[in-house]
Protein backbone atom coordinates (compact mmCIF):
# COMPACT_ATOMS: atom_id res chain seq x y z
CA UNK A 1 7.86 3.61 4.16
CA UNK A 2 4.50 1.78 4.51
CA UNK A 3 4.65 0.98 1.09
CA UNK A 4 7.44 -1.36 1.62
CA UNK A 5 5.75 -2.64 5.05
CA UNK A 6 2.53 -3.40 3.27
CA UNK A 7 5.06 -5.62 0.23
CA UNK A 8 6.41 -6.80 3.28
CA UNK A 9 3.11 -8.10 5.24
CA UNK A 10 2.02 -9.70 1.50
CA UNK A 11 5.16 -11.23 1.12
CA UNK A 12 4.66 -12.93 4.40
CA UNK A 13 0.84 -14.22 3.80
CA UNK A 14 1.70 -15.18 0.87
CA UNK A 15 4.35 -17.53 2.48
CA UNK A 16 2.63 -18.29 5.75
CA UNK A 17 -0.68 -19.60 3.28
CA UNK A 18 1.61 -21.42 1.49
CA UNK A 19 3.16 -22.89 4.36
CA UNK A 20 -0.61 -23.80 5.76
CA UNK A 21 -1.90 -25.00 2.39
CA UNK A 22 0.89 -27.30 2.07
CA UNK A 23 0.08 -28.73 5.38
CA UNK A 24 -3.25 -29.30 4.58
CA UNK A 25 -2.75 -30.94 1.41
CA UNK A 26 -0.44 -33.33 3.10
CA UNK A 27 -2.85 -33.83 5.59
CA UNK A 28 -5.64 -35.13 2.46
CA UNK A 29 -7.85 -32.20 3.38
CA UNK A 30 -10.28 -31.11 0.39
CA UNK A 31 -10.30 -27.10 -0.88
CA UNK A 32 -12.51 -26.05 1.98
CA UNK A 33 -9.93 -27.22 4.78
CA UNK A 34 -7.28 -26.23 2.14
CA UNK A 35 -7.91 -22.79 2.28
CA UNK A 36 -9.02 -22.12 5.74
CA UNK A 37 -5.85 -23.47 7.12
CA UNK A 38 -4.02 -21.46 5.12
CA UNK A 39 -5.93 -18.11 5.81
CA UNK A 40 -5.43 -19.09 9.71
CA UNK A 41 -1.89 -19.73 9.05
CA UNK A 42 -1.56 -16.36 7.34
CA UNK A 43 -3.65 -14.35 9.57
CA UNK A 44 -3.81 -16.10 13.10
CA UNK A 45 -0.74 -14.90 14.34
CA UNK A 46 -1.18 -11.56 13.64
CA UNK A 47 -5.02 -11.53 14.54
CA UNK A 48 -3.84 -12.42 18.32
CA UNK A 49 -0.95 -9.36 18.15
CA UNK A 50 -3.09 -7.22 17.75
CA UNK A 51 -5.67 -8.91 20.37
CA UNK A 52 -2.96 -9.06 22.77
CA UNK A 53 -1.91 -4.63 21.98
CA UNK A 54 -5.48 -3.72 21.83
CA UNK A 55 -5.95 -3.21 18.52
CA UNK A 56 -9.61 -4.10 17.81
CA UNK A 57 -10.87 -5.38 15.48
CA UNK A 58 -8.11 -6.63 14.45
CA UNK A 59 -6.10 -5.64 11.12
CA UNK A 60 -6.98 -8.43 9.27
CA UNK A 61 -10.83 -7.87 10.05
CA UNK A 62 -10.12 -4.25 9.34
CA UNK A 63 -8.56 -4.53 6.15
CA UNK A 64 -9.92 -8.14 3.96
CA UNK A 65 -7.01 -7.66 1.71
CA UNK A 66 -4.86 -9.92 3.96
CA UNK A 67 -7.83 -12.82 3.97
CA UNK A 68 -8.46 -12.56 0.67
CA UNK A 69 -4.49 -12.58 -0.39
CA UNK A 70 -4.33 -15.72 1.75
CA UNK A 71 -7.60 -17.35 0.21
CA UNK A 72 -6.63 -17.20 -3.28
CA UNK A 73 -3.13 -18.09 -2.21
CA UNK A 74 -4.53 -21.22 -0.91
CA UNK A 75 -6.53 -21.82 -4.03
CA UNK A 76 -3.80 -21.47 -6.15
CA UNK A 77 -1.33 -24.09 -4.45
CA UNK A 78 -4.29 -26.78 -4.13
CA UNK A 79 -4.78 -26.19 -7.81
CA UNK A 80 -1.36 -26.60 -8.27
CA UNK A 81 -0.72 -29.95 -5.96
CA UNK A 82 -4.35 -31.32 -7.25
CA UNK A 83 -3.99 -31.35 -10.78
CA UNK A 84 -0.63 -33.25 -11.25
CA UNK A 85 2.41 -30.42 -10.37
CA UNK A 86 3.52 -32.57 -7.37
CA UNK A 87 4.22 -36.11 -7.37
CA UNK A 88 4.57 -39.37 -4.51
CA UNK A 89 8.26 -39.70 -4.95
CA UNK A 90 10.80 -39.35 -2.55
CA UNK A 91 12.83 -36.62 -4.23
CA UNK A 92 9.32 -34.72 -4.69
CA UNK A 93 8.08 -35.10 -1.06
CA UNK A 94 12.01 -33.61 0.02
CA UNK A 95 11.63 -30.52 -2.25
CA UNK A 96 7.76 -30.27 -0.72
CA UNK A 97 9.31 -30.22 2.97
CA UNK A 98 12.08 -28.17 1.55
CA UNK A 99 9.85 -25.53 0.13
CA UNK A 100 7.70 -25.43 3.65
CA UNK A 101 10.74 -24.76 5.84
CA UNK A 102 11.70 -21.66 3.53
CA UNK A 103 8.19 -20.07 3.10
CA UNK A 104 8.05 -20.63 7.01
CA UNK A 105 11.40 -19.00 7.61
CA UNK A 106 10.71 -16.37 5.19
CA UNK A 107 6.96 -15.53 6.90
CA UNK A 108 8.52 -15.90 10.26
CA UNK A 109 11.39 -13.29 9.67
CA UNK A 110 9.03 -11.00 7.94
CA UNK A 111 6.51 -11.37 10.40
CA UNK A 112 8.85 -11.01 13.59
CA UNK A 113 9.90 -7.39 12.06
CA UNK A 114 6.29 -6.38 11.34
CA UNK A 115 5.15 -7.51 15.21
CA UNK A 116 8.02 -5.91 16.62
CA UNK A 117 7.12 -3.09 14.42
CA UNK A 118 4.07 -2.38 14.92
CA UNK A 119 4.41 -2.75 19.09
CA UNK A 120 7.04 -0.59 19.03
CA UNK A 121 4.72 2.85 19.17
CA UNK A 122 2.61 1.28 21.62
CA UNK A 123 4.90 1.14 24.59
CA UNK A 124 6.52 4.15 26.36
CA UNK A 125 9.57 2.75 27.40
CA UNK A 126 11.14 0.16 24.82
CA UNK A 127 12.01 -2.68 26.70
CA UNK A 128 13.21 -5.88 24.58
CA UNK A 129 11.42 -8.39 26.57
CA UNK A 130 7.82 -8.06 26.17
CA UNK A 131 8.36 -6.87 22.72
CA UNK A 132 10.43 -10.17 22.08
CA UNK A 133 7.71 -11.95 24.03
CA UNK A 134 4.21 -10.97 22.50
CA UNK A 135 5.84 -11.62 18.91
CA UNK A 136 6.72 -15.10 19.95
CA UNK A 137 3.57 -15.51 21.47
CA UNK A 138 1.33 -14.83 18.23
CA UNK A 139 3.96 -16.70 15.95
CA UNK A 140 3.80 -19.89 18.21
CA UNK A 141 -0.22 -19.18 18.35
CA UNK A 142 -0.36 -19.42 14.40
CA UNK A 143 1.77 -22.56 14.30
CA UNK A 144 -0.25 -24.04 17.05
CA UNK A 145 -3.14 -23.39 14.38
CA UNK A 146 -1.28 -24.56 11.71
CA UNK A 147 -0.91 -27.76 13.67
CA UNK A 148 -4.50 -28.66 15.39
């Protein structure tokens, strides 16, 4: 079983750092910015979980496989946009936006399972509400760094 949660949490960096690296390269950021937004974007949410539970440090300072998943991810899409694989045209710019709202859909659903997941053996009575709540909080957080 945490086989499949670990391809899981990859899958989901892997899209969120997409998702971030995307951002930044529309935003005309160089490799530096490139890849720290997209580590952030892969990471934040789930650093602030686990903040939020009590879980220190958190898993991503725990384990660098997530950081370093996200890094090269971030490398490998601003070596991709950079040299020539996406264009200025309209059609390419509507597959670009495209291609964000799925890898953000896909990192949301997979991360929304994993939070919900991993709060689930921390609280003795399962109530829906704060577990509903503390996974929208730390996906909204990541966004929010996605964003600034």
């Amino acid at each position: 079983m945490s086989q499949y949660i670990m391809i899981l949490e990859m899958i989901g960096t892997v899209a969120f750092a997409i998702s971030g690296a995307l951002v930044a390269f529309n935003a005309h950021m160089d490799l530096f910015g490139i890849v720290v937004l997209g580590v952030i974007t892969a990471t934040g949410g789930g650093i602030l979980r686990d903040i939020l539970l009590g879980q220190l440090p958190p898993l991503a300072f725990r384990n660098p496989l997530y950081v370093a998943v996200a890094a090269v991810t971030s490398i490998i899409v601003f070596i991709a946009l950079y040299f020539g694989v996406h264009s200025k045209d309209e059609k390419s710019t509507n597959s670009l936006r495209t291609t964000l709202l799925v890898l953000d859909s896909l990192g949301l659903a997979i991360f929304t399972v994993m939070g919900v997941n991993s709060a689930w053996g921390l609280f003795e009575e399962k109530k829906p509400i704060p577990l509903c709540f503390l996974r929208l909080w730390s996906r909204v957080s990541a966004v929010d760094f996605c964003v600034i």
